[in-house]
C-alpha atoms as a PDB file:
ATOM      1  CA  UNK A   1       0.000   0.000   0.000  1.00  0.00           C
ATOM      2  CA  UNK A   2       2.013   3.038  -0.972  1.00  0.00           C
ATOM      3  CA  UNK A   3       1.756   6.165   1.369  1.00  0.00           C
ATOM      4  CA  UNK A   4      -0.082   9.675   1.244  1.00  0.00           C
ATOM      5  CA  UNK A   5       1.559  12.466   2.772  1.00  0.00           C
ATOM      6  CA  UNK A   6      -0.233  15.808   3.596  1.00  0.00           C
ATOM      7  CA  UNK A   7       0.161  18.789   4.242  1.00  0.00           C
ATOM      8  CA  UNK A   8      -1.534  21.652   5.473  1.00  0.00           C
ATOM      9  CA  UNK A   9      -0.809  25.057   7.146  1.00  0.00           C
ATOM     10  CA  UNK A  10      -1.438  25.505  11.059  1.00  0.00           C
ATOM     11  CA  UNK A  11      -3.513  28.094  12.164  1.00  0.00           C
ATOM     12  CA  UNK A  12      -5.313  28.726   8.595  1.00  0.00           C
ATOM     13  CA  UNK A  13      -7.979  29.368   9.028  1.00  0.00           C
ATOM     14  CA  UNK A  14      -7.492  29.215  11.878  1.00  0.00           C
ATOM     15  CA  UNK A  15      -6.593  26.494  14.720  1.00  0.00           C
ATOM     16  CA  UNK A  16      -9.417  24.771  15.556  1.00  0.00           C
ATOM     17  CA  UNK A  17      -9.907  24.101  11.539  1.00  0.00           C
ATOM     18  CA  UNK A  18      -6.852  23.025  11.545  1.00  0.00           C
ATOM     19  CA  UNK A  19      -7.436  20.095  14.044  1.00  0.00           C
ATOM     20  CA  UNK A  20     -10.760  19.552  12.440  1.00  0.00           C
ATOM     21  CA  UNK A  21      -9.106  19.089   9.101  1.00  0.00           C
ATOM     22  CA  UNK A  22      -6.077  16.874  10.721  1.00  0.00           C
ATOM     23  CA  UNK A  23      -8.492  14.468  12.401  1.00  0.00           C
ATOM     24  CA  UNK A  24     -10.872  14.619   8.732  1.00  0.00           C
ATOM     25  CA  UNK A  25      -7.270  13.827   6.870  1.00  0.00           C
ATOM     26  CA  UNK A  26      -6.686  10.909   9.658  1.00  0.00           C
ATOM     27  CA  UNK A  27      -9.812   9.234   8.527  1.00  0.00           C
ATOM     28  CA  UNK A  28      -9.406   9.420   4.930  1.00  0.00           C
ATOM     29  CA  UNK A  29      -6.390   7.620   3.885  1.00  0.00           C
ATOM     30  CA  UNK A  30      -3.721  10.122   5.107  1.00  0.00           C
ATOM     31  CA  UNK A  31      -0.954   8.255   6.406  1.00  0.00           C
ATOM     32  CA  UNK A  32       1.238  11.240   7.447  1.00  0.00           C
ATOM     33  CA  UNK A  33       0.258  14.718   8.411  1.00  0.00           C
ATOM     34  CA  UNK A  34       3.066  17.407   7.702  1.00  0.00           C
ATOM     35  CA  UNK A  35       1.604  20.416   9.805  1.00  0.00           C
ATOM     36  CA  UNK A  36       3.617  23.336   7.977  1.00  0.00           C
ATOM     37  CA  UNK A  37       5.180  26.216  10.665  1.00  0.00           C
ATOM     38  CA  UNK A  38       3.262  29.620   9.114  1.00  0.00           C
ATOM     39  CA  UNK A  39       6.948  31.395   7.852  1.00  0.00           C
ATOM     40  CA  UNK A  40       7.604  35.026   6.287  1.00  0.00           C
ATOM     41  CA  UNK A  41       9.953  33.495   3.486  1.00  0.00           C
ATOM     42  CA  UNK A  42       8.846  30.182   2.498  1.00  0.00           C
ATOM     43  CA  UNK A  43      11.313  30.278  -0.191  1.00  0.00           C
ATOM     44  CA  UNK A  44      10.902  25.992  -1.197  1.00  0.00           C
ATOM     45  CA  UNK A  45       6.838  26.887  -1.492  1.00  0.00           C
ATOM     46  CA  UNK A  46       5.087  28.514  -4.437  1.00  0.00           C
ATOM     47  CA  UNK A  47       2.664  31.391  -4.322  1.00  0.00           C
ATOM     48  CA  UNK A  48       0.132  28.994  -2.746  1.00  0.00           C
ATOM     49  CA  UNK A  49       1.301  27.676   0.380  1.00  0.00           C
ATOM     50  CA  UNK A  50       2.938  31.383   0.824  1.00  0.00           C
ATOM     51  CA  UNK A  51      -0.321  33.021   0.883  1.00  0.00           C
ATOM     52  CA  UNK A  52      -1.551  30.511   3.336  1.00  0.00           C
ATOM     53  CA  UNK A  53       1.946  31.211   5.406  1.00  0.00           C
ATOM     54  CA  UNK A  54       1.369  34.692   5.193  1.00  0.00           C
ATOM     55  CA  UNK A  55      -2.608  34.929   6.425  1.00  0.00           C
ATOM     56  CA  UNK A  56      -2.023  32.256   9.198  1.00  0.00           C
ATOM     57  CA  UNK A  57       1.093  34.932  10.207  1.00  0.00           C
ATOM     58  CA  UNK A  58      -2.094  38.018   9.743  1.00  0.00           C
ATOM     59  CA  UNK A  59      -4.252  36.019  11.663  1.00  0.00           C
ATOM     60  CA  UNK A  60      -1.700  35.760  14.739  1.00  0.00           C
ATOM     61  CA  UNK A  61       0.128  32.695  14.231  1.00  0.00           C
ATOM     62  CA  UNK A  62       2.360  31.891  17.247  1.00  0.00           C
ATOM     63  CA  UNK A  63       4.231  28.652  17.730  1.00  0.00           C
ATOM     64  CA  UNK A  64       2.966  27.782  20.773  1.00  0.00           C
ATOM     65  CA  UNK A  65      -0.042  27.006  18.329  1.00  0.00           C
ATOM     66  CA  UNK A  66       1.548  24.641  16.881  1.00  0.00           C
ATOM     67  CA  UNK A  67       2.611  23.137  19.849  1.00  0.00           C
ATOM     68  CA  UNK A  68      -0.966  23.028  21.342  1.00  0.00           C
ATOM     69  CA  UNK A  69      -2.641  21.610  17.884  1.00  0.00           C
ATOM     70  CA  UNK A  70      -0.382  19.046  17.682  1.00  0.00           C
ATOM     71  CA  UNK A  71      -1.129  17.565  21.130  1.00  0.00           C
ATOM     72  CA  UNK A  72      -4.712  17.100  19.833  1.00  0.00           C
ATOM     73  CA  UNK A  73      -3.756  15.965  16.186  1.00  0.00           C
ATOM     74  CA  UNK A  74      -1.114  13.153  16.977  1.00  0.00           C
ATOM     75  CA  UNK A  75      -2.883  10.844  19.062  1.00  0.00           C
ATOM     76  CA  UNK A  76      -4.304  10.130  15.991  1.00  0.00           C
ATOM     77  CA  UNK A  77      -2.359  10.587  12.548  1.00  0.00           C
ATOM     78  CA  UNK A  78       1.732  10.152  12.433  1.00  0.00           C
ATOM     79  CA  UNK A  79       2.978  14.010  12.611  1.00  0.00           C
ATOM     80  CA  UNK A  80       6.017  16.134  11.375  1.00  0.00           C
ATOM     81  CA  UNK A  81       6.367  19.783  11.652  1.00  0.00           C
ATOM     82  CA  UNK A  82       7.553  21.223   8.498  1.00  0.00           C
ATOM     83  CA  UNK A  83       9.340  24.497   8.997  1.00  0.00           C
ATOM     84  CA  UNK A  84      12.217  26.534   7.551  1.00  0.00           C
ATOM     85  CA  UNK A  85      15.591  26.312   9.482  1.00  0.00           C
ATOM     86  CA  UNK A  86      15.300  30.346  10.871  1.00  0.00           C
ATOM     87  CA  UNK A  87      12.994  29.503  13.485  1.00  0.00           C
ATOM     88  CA  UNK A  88      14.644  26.248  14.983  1.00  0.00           C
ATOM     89  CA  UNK A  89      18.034  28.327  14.778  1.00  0.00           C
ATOM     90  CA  UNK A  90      17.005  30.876  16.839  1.00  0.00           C
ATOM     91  CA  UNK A  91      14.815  28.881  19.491  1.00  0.00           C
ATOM     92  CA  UNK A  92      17.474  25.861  19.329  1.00  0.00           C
ATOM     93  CA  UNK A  93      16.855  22.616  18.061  1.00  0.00           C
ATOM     94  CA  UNK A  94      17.154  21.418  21.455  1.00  0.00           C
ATOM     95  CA  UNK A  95      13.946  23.867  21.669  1.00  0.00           C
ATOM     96  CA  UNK A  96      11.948  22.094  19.310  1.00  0.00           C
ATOM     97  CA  UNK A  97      12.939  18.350  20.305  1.00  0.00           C
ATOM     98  CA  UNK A  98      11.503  18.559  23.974  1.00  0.00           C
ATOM     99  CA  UNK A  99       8.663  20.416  22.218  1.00  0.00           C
ATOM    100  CA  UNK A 100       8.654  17.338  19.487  1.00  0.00           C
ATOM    101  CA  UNK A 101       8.595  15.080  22.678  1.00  0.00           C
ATOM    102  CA  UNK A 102       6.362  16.710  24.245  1.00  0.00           C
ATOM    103  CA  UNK A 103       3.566  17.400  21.442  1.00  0.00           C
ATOM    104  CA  UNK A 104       3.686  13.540  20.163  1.00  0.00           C
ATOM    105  CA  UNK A 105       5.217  14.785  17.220  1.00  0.00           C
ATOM    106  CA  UNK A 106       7.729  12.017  15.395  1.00  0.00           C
ATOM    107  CA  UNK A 107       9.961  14.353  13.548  1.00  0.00           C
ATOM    108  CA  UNK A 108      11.093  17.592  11.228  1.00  0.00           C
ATOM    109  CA  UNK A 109      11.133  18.400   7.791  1.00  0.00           C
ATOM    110  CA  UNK A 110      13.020  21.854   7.215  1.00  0.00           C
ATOM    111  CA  UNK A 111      13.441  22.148   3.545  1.00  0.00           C
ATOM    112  CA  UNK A 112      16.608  25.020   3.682  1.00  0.00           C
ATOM    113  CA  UNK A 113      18.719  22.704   5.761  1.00  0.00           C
ATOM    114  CA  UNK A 114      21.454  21.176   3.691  1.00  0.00           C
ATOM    115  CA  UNK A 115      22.873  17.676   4.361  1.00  0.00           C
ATOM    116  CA  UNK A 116      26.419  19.344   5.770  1.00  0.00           C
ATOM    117  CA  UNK A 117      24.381  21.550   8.271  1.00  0.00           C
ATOM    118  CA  UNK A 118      21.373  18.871   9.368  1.00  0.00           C
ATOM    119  CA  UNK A 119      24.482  16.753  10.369  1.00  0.00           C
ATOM    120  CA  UNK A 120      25.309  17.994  13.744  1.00  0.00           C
ATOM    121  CA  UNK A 121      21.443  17.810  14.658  1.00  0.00           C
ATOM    122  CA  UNK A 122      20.929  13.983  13.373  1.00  0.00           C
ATOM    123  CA  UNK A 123      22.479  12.024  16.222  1.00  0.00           C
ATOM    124  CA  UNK A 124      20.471  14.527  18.731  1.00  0.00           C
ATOM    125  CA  UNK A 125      17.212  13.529  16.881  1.00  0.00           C
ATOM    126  CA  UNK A 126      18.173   9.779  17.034  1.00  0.00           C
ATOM    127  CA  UNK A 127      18.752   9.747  20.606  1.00  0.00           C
ATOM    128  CA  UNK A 128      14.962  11.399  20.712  1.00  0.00           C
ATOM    129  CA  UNK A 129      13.640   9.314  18.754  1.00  0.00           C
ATOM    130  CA  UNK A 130      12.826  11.772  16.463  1.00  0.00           C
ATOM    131  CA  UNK A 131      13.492  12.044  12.200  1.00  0.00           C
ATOM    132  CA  UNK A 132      15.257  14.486  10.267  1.00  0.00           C
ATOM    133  CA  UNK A 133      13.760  14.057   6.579  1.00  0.00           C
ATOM    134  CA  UNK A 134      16.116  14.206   3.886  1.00  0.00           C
ATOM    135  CA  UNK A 135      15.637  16.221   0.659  1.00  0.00           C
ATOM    136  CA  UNK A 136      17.053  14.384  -2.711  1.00  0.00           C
ATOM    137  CA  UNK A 137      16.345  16.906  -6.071  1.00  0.00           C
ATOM    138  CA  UNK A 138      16.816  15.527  -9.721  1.00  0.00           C
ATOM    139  CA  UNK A 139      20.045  18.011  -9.779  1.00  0.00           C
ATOM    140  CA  UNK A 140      21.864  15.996  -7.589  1.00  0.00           C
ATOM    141  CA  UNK A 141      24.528  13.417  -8.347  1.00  0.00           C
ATOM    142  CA  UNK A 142      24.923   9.838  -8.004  1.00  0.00           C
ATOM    143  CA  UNK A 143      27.583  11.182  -5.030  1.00  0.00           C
ATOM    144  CA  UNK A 144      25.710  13.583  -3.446  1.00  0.00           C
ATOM    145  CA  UNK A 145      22.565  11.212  -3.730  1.00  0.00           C
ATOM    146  CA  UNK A 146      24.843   7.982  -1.699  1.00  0.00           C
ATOM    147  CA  UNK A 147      25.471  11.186   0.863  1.00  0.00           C
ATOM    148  CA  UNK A 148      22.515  12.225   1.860  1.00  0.00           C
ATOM    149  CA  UNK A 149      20.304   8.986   1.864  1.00  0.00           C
ATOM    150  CA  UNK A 150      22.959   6.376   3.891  1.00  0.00           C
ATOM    151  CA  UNK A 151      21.603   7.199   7.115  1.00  0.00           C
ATOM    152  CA  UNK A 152      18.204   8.849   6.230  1.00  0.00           C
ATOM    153  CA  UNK A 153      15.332   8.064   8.884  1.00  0.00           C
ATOM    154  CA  UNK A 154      11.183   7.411   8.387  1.00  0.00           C
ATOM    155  CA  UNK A 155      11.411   8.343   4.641  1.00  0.00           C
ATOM    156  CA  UNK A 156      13.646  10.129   1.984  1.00  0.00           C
ATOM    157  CA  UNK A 157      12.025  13.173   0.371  1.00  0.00           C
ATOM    158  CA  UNK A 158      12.256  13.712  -3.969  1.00  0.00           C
ATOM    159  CA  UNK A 159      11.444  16.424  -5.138  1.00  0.00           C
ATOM    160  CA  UNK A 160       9.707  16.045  -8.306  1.00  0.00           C
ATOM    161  CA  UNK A 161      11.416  19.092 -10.111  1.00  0.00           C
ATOM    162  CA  UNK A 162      13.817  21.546  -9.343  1.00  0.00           C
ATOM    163  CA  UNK A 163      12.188  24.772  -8.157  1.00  0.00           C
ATOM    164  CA  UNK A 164       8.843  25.690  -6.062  1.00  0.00           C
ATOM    165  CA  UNK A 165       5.807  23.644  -4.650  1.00  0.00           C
ATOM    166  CA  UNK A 166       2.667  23.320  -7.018  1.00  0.00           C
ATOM    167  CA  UNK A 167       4.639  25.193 -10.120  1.00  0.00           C
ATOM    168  CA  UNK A 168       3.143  22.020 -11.897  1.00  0.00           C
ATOM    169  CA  UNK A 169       6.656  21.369 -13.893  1.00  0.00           C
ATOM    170  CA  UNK A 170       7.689  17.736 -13.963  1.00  0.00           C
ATOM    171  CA  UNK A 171      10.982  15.796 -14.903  1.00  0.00           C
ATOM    172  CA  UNK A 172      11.747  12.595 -15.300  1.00  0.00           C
ATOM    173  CA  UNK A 173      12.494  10.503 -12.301  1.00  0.00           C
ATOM    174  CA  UNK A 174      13.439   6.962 -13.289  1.00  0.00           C
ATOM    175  CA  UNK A 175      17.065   7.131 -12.984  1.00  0.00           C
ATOM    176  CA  UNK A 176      17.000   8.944  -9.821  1.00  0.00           C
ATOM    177  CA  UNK A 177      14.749   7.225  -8.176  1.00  0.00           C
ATOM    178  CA  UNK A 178      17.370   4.142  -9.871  1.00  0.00           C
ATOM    179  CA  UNK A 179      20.126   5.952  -8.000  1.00  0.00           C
ATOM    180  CA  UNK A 180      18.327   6.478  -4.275  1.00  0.00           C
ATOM    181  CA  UNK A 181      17.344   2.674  -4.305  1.00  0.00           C
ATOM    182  CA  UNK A 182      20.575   1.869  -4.572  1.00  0.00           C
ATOM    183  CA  UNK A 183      22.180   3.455  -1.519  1.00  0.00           C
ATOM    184  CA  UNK A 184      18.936   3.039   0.645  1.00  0.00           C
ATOM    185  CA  UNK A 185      16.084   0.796   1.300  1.00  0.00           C
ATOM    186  CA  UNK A 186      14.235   3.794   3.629  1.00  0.00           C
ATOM    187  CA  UNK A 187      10.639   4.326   1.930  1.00  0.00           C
ATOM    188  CA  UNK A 188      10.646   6.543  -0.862  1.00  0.00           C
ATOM    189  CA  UNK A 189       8.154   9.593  -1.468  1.00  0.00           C
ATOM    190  CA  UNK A 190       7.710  11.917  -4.261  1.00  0.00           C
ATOM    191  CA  UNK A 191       6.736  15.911  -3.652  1.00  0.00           C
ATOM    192  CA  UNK A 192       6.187  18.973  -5.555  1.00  0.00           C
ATOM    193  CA  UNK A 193       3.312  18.945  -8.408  1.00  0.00           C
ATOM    194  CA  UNK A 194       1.594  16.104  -6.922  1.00  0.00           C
ATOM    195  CA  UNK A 195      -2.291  16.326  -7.034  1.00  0.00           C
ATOM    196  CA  UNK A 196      -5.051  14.459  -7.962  1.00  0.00           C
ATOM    197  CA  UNK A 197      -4.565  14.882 -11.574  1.00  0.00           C
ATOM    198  CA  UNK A 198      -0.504  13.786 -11.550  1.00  0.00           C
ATOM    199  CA  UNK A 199      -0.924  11.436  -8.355  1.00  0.00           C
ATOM    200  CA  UNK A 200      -0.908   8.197  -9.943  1.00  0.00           C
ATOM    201  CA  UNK A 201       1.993   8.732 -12.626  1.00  0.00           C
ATOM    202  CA  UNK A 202       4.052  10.532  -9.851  1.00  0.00           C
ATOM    203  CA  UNK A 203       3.629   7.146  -7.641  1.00  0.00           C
ATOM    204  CA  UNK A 204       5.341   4.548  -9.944  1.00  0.00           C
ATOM    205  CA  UNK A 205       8.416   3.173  -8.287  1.00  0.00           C
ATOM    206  CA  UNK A 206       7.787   5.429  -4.968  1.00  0.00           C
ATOM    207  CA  UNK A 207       6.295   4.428  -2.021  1.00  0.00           C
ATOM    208  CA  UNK A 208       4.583   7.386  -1.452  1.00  0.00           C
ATOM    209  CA  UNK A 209       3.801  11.032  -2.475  1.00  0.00           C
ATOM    210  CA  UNK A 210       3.534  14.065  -0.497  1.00  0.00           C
ATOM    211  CA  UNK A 211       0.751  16.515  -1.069  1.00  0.00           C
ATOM    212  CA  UNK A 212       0.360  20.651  -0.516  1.00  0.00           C
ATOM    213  CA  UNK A 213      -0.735  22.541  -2.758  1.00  0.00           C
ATOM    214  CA  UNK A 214      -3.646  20.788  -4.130  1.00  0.00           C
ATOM    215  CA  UNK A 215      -4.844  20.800  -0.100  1.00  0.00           C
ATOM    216  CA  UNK A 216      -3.785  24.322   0.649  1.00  0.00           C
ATOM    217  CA  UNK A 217      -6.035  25.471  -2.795  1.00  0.00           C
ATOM    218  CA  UNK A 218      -8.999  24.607  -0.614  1.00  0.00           C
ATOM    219  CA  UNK A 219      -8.343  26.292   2.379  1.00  0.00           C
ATOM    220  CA  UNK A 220      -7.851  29.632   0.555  1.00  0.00           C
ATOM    221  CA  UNK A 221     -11.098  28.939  -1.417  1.00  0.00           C
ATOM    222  CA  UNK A 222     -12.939  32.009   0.376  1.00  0.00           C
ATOM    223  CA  UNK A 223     -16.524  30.810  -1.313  1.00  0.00           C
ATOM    224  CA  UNK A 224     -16.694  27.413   0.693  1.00  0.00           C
ATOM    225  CA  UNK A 225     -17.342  27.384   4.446  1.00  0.00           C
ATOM    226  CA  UNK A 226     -15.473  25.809   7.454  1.00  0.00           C
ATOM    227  CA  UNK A 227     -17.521  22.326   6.998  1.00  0.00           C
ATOM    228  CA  UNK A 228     -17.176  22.662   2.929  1.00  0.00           C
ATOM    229  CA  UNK A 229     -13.367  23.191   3.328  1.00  0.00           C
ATOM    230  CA  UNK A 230     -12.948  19.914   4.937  1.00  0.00           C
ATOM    231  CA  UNK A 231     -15.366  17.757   3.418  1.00  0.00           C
ATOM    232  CA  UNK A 232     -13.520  18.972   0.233  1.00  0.00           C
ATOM    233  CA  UNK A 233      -9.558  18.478   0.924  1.00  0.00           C
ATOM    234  CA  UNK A 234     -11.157  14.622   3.060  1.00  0.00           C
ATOM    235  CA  UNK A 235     -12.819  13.842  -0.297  1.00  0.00           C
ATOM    236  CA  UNK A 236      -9.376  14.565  -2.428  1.00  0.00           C
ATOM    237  CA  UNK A 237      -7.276  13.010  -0.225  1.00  0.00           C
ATOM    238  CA  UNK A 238      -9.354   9.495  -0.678  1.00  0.00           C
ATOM    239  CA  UNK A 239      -9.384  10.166  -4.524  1.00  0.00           C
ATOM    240  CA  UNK A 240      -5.232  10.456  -4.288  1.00  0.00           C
ATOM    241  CA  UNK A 241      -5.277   7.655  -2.065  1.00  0.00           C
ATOM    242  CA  UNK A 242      -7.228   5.696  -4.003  1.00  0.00           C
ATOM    243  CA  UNK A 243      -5.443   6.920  -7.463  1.00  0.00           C
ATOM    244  CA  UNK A 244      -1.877   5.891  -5.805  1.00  0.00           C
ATOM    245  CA  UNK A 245      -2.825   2.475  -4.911  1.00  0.00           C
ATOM    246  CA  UNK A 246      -5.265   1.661  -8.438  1.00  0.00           C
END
């Protein structure tokens, strides 16, 4: 059964929806919840999940909110915070782990954290428990790719293309995802572009694809209400589920 990923933005609209939509996502196939940390410069993330950062920022994001939602949310779903590497620099990753611990929450994706800087950090989040997700793009070499992925926990994370979230562009992935498979055995998921459309072709020879801005599109649909947003994104996360698996 290969994997579904999501991800949505905490505190857009605002908290409670988004531990309405996190327990909705738990009961329609999602197998992992990425709840994304609301940041100024998203700079990995396309126009969409940036206007989502952005408004959950206007409405009065605070990371204690994060903290508090995921207490409620991973009881039920397995959670990662995804986040860019300003805010665990200047709160400490020692910060964040007892918050990890604390929350229920199994580990960190930070997509501006290269392999030579995550290093000092992976042996702390080992001895937590916790995973550090590593990043593979279709740029990198057979080298770089035996680098990263020898000691990469939970699941490694390809990016589809090289550039933003949802831009839609695809390449082709055979003879990297050839490459990763042949350093690493750790579950394989493809992100970037996926959505219901380009689930199924993005899936073959993954284990898994990660989803965001085909979710996040919903939640900035102003003309649908709380209970329409969440019906909606539950509803396309079986069809991608379903699509992945057919």
């Amino acid at each position: 059964m290969k994997k579904l990923v999501a991800y949505i933005t905490t505190g857009y609209p605002s908290l409670d929806f988004t531990i309405d939509m996190a327990l909705a996502l738990a009961q329609s196939g999602v197998d992992t919840l990425e709840l994304g940390m609301p940041f100024s410069d998203p700079v990995a993330d396309g126009p969409v999940i940036e206007k989502a950062n952005l408004k959950a920022l206007q409405g009065g994001f605070r990371l204690n909110d994060l903290f508090e939602a995921s207490k409620e949310i991973s009881p039920h779903i397995d959670t990662l915070w995804m986040g860019y590497f300003n805010p665990f620099y200047h709160k400490g990753m020692e910060f964040f782990i007892e918050q990890a611990k604390e929350s229920g929450v199994n580990g960190f994706i930070i997509p501006d954290l290269p392999l030579e800087e995550a290093i000092p950090y992976k042996p702390m989040m080992k001895d937590a428990n916790l995973s550090l997700i590593d990043f593979i793009a279709p740029t990198d070499s057979k080298e770089r790719i035996k680098q990263i992925v020898t000691d990469s926990q939970k699941f490694i994370y390809l990016v589809a293309y090289a550039g933003i979230t949802g831009s839609g562009q695809s390449e082709e992935l055979e003879p990297i995802i050839s490459n990763i498979k042949e350093y690493s055995n750790t579950p394989l998921y493809v992100g970037f572009g996926v959505n219901e459309k380009t689930a199924k072709e993005k899936a073959k020879g993954v284990d898994g694809v990660i989803v965001g801005s085909a979710f996040v599109n919903v939640l900035l649909d102003d003309r649908l209400n709380y209970s329409q947003k969440i019906n909606k994104i539950a509803l396309l996360a079986k069809e991608i589920k379903e699509k992945i698996n057919s």
